[in-house]
N, C-alpha and C. Protein backbone atom coordinates (compact mmCIF):
# COMPACT_ATOMS: atom_id res chain seq x y z
N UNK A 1 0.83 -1.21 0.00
CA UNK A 1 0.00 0.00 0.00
C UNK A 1 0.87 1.26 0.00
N UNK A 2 1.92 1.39 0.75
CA UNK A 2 3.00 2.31 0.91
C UNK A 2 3.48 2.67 -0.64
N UNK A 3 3.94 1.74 -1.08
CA UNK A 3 4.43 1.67 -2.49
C UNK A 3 3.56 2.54 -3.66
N UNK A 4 2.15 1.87 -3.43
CA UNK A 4 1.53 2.81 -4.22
C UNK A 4 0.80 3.96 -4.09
N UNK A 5 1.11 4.55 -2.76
CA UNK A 5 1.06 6.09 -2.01
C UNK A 5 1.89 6.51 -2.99
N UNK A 6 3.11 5.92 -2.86
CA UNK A 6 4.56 6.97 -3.08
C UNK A 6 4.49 7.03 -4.39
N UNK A 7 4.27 5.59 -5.28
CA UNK A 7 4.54 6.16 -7.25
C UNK A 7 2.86 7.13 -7.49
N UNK A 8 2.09 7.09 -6.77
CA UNK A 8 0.82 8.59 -6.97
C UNK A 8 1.48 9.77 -6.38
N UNK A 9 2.26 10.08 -5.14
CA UNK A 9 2.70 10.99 -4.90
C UNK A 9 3.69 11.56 -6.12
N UNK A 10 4.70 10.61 -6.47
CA UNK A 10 5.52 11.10 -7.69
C UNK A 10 5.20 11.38 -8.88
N UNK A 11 4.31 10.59 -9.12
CA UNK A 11 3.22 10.74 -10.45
C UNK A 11 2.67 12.48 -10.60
N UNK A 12 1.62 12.66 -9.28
CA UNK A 12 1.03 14.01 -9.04
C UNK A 12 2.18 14.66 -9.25
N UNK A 13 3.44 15.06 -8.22
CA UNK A 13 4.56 15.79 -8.25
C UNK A 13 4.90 15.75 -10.31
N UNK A 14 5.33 15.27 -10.83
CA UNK A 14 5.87 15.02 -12.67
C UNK A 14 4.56 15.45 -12.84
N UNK A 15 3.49 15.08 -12.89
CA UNK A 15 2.07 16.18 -13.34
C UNK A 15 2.31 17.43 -13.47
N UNK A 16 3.03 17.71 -11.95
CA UNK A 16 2.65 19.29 -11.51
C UNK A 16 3.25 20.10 -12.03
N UNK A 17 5.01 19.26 -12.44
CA UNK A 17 6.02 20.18 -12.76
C UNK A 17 5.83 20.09 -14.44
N UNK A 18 5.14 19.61 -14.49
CA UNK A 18 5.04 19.39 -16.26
C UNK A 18 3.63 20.21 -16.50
N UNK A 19 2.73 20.37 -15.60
CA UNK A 19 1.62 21.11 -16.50
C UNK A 19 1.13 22.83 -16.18
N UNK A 20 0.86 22.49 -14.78
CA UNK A 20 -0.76 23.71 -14.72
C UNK A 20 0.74 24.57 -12.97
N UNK A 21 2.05 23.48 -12.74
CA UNK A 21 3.06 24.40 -12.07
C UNK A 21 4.35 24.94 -13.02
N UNK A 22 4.37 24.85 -14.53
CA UNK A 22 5.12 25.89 -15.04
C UNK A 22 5.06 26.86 -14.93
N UNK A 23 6.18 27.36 -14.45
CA UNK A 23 6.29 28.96 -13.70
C UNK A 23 6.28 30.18 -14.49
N UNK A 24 5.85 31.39 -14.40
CA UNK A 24 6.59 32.67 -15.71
C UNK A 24 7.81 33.35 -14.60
N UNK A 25 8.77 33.06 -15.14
CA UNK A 25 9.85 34.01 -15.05
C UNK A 25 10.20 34.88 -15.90
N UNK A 26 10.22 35.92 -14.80
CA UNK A 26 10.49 37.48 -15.70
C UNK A 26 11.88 37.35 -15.24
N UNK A 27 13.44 37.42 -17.04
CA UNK A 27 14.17 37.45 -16.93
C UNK A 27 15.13 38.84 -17.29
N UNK A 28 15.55 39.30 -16.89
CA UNK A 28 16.07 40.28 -17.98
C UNK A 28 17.13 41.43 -16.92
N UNK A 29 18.11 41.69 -17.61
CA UNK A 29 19.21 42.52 -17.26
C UNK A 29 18.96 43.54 -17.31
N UNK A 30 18.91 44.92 -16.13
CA UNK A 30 18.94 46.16 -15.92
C UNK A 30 19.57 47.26 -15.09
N UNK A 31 19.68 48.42 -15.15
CA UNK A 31 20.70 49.18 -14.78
C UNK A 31 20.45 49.21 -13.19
N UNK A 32 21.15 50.13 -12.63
CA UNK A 32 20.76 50.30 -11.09
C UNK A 32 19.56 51.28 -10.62
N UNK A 33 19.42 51.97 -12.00
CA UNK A 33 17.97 52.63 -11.53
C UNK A 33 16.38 51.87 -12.14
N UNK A 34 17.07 50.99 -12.97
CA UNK A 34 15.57 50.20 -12.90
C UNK A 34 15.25 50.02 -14.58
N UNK A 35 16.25 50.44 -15.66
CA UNK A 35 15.93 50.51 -16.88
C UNK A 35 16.39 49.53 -17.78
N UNK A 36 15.59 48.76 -18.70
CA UNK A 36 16.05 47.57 -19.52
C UNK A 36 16.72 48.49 -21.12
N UNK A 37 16.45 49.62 -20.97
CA UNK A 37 16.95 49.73 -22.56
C UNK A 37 17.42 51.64 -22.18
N UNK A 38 18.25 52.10 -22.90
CA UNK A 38 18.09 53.57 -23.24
C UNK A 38 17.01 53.80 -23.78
N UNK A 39 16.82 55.22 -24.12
CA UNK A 39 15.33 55.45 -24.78
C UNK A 39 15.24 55.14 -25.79
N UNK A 40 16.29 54.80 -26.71
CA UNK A 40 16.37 54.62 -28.27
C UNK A 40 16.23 52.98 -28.38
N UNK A 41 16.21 52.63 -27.49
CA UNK A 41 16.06 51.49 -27.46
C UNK A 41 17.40 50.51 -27.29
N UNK A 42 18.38 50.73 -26.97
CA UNK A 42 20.09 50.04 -27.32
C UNK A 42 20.37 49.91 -25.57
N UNK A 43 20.92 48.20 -25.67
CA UNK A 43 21.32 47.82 -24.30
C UNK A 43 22.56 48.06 -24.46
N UNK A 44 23.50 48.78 -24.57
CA UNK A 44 25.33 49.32 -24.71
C UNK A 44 25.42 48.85 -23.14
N UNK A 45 24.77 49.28 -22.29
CA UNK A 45 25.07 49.40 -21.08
C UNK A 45 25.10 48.42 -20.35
N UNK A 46 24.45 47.00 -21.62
CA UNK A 46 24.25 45.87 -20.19
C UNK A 46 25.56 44.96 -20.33
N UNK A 47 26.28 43.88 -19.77
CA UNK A 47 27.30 43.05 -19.86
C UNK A 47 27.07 41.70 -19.05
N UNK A 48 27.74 40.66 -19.73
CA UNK A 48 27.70 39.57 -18.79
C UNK A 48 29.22 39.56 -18.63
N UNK A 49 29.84 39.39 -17.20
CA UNK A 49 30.82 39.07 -16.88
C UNK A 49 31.50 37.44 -17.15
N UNK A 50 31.98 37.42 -16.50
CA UNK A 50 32.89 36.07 -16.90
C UNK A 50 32.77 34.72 -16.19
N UNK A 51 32.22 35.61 -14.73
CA UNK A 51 31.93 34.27 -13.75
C UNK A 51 30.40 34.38 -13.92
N UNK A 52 29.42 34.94 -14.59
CA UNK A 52 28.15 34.81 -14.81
C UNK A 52 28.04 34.00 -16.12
N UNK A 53 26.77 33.22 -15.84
CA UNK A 53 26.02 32.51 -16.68
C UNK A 53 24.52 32.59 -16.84
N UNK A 54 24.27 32.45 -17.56
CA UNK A 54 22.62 32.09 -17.88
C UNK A 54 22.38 31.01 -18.67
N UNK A 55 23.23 29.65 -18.93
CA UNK A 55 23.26 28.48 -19.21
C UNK A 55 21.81 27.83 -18.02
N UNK A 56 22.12 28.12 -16.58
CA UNK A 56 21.61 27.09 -16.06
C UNK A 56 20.14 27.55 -15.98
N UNK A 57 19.91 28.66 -16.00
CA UNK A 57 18.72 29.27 -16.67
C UNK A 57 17.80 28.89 -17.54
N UNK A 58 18.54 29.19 -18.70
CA UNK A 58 18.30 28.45 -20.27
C UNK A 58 17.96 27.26 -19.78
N UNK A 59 18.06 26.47 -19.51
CA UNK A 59 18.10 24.52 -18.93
C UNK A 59 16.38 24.40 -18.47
N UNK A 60 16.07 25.80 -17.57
CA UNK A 60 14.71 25.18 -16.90
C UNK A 60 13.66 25.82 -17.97
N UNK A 61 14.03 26.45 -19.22
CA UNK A 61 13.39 26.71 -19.76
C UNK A 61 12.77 26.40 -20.97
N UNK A 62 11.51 26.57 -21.30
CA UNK A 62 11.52 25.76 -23.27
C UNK A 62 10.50 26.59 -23.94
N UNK A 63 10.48 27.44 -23.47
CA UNK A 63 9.26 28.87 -23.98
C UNK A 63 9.29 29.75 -23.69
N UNK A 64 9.50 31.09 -24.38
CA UNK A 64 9.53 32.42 -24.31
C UNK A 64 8.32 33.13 -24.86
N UNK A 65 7.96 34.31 -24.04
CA UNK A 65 6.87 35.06 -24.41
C UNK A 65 7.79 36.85 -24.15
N UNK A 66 7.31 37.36 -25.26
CA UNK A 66 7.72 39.03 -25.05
C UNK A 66 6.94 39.83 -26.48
N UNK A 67 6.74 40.80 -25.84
CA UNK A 67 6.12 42.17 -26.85
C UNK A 67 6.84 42.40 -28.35
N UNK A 68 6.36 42.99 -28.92
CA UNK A 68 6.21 42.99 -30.26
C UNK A 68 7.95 43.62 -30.02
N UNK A 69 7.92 44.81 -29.54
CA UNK A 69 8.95 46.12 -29.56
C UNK A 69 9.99 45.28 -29.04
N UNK A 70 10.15 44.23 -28.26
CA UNK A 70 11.25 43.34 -27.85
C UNK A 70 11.68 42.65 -28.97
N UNK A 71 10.66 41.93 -29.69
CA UNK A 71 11.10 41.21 -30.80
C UNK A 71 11.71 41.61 -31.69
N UNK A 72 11.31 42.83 -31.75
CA UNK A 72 11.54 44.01 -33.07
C UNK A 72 13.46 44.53 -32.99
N UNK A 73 13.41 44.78 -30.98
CA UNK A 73 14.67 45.03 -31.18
C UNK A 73 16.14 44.27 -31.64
N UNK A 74 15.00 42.54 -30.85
CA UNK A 74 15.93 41.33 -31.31
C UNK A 74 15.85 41.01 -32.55
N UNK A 75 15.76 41.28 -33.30
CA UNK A 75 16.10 40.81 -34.70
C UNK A 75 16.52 41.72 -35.29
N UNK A 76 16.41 43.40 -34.46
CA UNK A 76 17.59 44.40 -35.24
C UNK A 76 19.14 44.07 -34.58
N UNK A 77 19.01 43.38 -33.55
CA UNK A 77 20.44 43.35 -32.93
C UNK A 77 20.89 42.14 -33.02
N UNK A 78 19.95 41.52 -34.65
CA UNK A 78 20.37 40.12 -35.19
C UNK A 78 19.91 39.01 -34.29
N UNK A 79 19.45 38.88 -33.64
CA UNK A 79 18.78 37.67 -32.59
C UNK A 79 18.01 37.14 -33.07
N UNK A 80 18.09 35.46 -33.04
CA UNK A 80 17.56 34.36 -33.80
C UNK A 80 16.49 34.13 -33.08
N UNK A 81 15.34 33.96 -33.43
CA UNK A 81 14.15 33.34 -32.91
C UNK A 81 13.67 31.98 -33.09
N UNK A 82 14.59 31.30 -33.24
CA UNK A 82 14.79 29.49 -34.10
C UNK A 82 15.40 28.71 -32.55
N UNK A 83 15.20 27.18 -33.02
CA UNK A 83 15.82 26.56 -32.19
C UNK A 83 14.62 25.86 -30.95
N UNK A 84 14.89 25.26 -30.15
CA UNK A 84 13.85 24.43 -29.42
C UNK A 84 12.70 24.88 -28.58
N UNK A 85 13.27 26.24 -28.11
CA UNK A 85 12.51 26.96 -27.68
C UNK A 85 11.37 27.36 -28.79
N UNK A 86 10.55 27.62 -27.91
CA UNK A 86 8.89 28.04 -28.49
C UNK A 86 8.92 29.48 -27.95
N UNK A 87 8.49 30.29 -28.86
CA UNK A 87 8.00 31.93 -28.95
C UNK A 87 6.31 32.31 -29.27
N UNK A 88 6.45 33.25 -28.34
CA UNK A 88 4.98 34.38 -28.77
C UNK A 88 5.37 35.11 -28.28
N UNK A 89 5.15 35.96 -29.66
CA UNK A 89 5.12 37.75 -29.67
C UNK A 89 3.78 38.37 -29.32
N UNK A 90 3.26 38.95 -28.66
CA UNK A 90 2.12 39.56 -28.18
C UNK A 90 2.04 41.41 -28.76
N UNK A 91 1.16 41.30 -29.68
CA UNK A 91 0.98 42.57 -30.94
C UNK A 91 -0.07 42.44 -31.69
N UNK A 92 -0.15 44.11 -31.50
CA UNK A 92 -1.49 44.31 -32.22
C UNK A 92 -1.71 45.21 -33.49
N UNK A 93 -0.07 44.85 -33.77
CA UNK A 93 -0.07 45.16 -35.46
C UNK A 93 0.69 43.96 -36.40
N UNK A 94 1.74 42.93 -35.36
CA UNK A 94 1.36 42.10 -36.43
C UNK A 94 0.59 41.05 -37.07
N UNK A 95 0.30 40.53 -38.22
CA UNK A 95 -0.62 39.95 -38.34
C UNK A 95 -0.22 38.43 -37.37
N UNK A 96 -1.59 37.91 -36.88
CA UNK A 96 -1.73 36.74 -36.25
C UNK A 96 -1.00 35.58 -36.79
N UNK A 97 -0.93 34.10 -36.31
CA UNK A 97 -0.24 33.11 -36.31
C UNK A 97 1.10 33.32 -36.30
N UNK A 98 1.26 31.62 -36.99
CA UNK A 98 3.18 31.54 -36.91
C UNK A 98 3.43 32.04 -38.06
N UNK A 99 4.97 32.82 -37.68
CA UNK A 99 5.41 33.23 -38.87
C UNK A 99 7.09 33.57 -38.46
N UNK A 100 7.85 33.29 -38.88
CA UNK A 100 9.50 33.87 -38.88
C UNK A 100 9.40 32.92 -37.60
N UNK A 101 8.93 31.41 -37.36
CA UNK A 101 9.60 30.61 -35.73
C UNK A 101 8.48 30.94 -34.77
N UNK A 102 7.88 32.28 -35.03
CA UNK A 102 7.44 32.59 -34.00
C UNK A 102 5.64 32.38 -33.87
N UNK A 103 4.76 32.40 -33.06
CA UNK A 103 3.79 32.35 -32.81
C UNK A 103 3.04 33.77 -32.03
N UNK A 104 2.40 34.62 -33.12
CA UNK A 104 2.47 36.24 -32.86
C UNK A 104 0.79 36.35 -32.30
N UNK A 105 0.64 36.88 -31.52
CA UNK A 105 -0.52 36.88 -30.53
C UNK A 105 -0.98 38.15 -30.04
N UNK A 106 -2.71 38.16 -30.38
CA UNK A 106 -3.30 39.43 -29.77
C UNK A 106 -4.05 38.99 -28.69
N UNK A 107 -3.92 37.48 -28.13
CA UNK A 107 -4.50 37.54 -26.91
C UNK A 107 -4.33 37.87 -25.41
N UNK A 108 -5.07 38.03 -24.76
CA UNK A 108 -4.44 38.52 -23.31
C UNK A 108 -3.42 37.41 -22.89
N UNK A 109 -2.45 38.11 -21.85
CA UNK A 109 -1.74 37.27 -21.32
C UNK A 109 -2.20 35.93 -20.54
N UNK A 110 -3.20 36.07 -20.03
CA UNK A 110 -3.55 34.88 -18.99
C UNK A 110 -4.33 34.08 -19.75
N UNK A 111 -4.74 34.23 -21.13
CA UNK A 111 -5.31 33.21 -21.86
C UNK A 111 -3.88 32.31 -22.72
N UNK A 112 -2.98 33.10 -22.84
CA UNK A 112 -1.80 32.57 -23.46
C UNK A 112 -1.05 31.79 -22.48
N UNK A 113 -0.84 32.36 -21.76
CA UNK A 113 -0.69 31.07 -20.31
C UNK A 113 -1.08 30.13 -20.03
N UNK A 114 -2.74 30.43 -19.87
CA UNK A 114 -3.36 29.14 -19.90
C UNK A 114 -3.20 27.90 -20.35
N UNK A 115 -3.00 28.23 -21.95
CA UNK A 115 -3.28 27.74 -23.39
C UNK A 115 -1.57 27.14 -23.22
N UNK A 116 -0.49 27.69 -22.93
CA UNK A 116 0.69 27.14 -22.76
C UNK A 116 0.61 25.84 -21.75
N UNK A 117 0.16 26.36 -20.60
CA UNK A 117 0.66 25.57 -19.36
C UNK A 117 -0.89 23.89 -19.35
N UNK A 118 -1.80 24.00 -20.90
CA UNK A 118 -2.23 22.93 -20.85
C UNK A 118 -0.82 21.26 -20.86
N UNK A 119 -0.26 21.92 -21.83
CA UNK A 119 0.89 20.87 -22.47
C UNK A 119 2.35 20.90 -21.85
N UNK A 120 2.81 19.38 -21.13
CA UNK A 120 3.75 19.29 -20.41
C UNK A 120 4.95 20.39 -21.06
N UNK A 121 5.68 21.01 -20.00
CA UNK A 121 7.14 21.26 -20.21
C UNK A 121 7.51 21.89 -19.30
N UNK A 122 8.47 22.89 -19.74
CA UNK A 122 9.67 23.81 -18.68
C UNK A 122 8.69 24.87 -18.46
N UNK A 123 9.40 26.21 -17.36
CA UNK A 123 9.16 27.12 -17.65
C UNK A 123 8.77 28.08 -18.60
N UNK A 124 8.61 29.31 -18.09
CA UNK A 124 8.19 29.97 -19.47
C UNK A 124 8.47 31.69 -19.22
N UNK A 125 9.60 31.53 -19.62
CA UNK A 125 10.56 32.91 -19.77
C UNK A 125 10.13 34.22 -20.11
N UNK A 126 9.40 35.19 -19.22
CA UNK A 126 8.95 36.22 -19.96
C UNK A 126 10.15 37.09 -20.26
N UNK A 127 10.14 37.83 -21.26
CA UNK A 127 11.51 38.52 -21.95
C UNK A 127 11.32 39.75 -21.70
N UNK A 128 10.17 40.43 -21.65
CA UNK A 128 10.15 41.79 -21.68
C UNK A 128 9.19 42.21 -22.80
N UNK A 129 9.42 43.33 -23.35
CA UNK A 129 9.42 44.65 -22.49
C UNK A 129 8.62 45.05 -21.15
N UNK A 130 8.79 46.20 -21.03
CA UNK A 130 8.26 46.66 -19.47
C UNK A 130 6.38 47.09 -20.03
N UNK A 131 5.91 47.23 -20.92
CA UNK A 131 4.61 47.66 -21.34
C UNK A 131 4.03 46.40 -21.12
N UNK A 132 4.19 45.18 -21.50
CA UNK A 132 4.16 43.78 -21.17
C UNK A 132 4.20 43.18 -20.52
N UNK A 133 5.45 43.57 -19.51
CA UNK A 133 5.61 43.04 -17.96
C UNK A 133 4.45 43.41 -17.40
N UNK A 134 4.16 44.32 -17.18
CA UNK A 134 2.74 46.08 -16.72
C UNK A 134 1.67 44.91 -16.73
N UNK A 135 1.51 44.09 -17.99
CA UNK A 135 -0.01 43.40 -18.18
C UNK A 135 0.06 41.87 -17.24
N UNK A 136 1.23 41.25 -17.37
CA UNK A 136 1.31 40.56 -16.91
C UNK A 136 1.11 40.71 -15.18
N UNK A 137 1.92 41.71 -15.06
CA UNK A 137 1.68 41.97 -13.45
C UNK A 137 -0.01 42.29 -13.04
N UNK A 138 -0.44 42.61 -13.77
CA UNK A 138 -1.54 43.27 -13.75
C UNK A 138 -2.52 41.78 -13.40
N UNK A 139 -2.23 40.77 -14.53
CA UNK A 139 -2.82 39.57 -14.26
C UNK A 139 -1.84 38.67 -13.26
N UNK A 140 -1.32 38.94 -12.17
CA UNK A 140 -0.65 37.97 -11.66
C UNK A 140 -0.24 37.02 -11.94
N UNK A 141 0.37 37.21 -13.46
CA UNK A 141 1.26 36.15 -13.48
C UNK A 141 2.25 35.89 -13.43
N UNK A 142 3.25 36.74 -12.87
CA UNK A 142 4.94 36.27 -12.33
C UNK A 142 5.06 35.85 -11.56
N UNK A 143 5.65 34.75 -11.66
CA UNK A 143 6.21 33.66 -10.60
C UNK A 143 7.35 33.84 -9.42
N UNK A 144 8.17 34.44 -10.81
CA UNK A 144 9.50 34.74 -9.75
C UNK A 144 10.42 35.57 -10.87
N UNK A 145 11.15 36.30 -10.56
CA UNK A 145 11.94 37.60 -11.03
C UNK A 145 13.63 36.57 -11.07
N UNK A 146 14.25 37.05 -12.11
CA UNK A 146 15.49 36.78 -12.33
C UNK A 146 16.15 37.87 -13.10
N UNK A 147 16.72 38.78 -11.95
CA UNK A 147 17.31 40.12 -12.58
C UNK A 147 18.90 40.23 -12.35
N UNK A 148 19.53 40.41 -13.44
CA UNK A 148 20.75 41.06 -13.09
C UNK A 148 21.06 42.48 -13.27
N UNK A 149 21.47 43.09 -12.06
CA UNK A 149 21.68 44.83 -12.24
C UNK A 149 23.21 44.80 -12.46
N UNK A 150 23.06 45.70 -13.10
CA UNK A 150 24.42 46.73 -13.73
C UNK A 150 24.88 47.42 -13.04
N UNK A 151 25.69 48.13 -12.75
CA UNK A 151 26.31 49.11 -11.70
C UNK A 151 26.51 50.64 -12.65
N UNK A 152 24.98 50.50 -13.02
CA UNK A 152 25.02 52.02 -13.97
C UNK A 152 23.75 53.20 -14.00
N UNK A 153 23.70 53.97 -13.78
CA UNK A 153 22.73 54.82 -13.46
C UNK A 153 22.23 55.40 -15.03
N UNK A 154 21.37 55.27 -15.81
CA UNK A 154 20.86 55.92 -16.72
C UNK A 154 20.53 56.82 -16.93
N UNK A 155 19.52 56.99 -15.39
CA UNK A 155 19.08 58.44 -15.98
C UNK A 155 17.74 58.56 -16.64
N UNK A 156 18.18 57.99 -17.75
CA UNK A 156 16.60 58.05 -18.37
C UNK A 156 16.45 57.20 -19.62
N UNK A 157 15.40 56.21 -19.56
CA UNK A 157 15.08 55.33 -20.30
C UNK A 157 13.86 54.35 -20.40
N UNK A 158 13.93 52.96 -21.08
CA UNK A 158 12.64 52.38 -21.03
C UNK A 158 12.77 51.40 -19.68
N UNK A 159 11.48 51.73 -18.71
CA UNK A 159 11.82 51.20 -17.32
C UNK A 159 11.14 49.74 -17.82
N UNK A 160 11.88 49.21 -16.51
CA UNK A 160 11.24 47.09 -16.76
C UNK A 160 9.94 47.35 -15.61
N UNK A 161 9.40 48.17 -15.15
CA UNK A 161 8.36 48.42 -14.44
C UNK A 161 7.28 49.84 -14.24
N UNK A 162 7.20 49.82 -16.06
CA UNK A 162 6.31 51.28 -15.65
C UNK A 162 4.91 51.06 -14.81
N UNK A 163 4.69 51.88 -14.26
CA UNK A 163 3.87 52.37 -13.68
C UNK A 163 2.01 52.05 -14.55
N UNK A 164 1.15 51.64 -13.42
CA UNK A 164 0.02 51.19 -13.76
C UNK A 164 -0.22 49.71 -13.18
N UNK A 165 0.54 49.38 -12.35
CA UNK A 165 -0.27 47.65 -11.93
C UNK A 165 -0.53 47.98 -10.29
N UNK A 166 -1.11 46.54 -10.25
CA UNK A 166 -0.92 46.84 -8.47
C UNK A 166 -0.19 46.45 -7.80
N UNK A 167 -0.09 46.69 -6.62
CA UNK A 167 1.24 45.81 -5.30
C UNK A 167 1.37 44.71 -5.52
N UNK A 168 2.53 44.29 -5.53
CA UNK A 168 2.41 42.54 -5.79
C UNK A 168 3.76 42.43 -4.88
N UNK A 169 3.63 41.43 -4.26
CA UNK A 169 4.70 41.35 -3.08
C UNK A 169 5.74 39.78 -3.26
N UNK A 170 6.95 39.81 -3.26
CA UNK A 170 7.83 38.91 -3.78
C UNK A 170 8.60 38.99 -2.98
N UNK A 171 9.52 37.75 -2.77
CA UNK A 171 10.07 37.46 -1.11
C UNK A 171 11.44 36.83 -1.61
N UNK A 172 12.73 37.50 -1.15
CA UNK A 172 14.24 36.99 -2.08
C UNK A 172 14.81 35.79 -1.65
N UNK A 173 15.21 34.94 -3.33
CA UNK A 173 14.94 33.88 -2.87
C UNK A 173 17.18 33.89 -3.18
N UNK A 174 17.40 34.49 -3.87
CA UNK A 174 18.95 34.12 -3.96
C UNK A 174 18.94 35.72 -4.20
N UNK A 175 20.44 35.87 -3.84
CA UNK A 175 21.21 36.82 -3.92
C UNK A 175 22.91 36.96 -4.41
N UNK A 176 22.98 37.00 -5.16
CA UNK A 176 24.85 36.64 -5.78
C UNK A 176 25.87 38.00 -6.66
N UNK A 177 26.62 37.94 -6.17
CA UNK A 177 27.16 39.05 -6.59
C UNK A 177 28.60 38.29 -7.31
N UNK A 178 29.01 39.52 -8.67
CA UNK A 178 29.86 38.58 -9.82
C UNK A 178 30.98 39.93 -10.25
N UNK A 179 31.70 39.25 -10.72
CA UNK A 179 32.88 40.49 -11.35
C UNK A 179 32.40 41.66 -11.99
N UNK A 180 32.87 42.81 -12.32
CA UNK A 180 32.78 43.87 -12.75
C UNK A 180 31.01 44.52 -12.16
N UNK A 181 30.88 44.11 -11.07
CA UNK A 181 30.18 45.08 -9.60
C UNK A 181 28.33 44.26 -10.21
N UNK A 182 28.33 43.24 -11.11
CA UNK A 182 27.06 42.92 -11.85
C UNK A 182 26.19 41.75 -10.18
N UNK A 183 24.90 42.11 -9.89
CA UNK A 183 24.56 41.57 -9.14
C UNK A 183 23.65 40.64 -9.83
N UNK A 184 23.16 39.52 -9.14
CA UNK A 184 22.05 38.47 -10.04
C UNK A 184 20.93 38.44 -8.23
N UNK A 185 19.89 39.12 -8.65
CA UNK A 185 18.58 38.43 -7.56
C UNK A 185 17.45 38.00 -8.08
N UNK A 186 17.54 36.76 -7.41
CA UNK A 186 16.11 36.36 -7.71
C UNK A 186 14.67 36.13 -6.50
N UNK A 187 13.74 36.52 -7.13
CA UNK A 187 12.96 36.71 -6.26
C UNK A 187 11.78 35.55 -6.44
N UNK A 188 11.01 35.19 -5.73
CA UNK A 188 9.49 34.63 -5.64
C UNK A 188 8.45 35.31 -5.45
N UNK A 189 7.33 35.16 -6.31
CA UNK A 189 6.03 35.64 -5.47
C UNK A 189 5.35 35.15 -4.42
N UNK A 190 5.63 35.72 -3.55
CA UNK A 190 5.02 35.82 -2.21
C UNK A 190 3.53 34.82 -2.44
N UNK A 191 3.25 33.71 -1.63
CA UNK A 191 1.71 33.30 -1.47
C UNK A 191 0.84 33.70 -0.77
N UNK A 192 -0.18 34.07 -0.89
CA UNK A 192 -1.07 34.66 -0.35
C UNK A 192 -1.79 34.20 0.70
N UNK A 193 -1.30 34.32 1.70
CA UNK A 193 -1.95 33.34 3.41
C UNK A 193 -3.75 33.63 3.22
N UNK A 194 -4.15 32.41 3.39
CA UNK A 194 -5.77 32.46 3.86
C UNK A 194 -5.76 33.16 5.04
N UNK A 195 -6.93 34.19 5.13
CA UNK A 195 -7.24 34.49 6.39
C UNK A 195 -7.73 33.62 7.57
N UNK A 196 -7.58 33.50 8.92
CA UNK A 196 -8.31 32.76 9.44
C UNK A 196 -9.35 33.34 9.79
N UNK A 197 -10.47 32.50 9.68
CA UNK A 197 -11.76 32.62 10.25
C UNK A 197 -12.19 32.80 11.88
């Protein structure tokens, strides 16, 4: 009887991590005041050092979702949208379906989620931009934050958190600091305690 507690317990657990508990991680590199791009749109400012990686990253992941203006910048700064990973662009000028790898989408975020997290896999990497992040936060769906800051003050640019969602509270889950002053934190979203009665 023990025996077959434990292969349903493991069973449920490989369910969970394969379906409806793929996580959205919001990934993405920004300065010390809070900005993913200059205004023109050009990351000059961001760097990966030498003892940093985002290999082990890449590993828990097999799907990316980001805004049109993200996509737009990655493929001006030559970035391939091919390869095992699965994409949706979320836009409401380009035309619908797959096209160039990608899978281009005018639906809300939490229906695209949904619609993802029916079918086993990894995570699911939100990329950005910050107009995007805004909706997502808006629908609670970040899981957990994976940011690396820069040791650079901008000034002024496109923020990874404009303004317009509500409080959402996230609790630090690592903290690591790497050559040339670059920090990596990652955070969780906080669960929401039942009140007691």
């Amino acid at each position: 009887m023990k025996k077959k507690t434990q292969k349903t317990k493991q069973k449920n657990e490989r369910a969970k991590a394969t379906g409806a508990e793929r996580k959205v991680i919001l990934g993405l590199g920004i300065s010390l005041d809070g900005y993913i791009a200059r205004p023109d749109g050009s990351v000059d400012f961001l760097f990966m050092p030498k003892d940093y990686s985002m290999g082990p990253f890449f590993k828990t992941i097999d799907t990316a979702v980001l805004g049109r203006k993200t996509y737009d910048d990655g493929l001006k700064m030559g970035g391939s949208f091919t390869g095992k990973t699965k994409y949706y662009v979320f836009s409401r000028t380009l035309p619908l379906g797959m096209r160039n790898g990608v899978m281009v989408t005018n639906d809300s975020p939490g229906a695209v989620i949904a619609e993802i997290r029916k079918t086993p896999g990894k995570n699911i990497w939100l990329m950005g931009g910050g107009e995007l992040v805004r909706e997502f936060l808006k629908e609670d769906l970040v899981d957990e934050l994976y940011i690396g800051v820069v040791p650079t003050l901008l000034g002024e640019g496109i923020p990874l958190f404009p303004s317009g969602f509500p409080q959402r509270e996230f609790t630090l889950i690592e903290n690591k600091t790497y050559s040339r002053g670059l920090v990596g934190l990652r955070y969780e979203r906080t669960k929401k305690n039942k009140k007691a009665h």
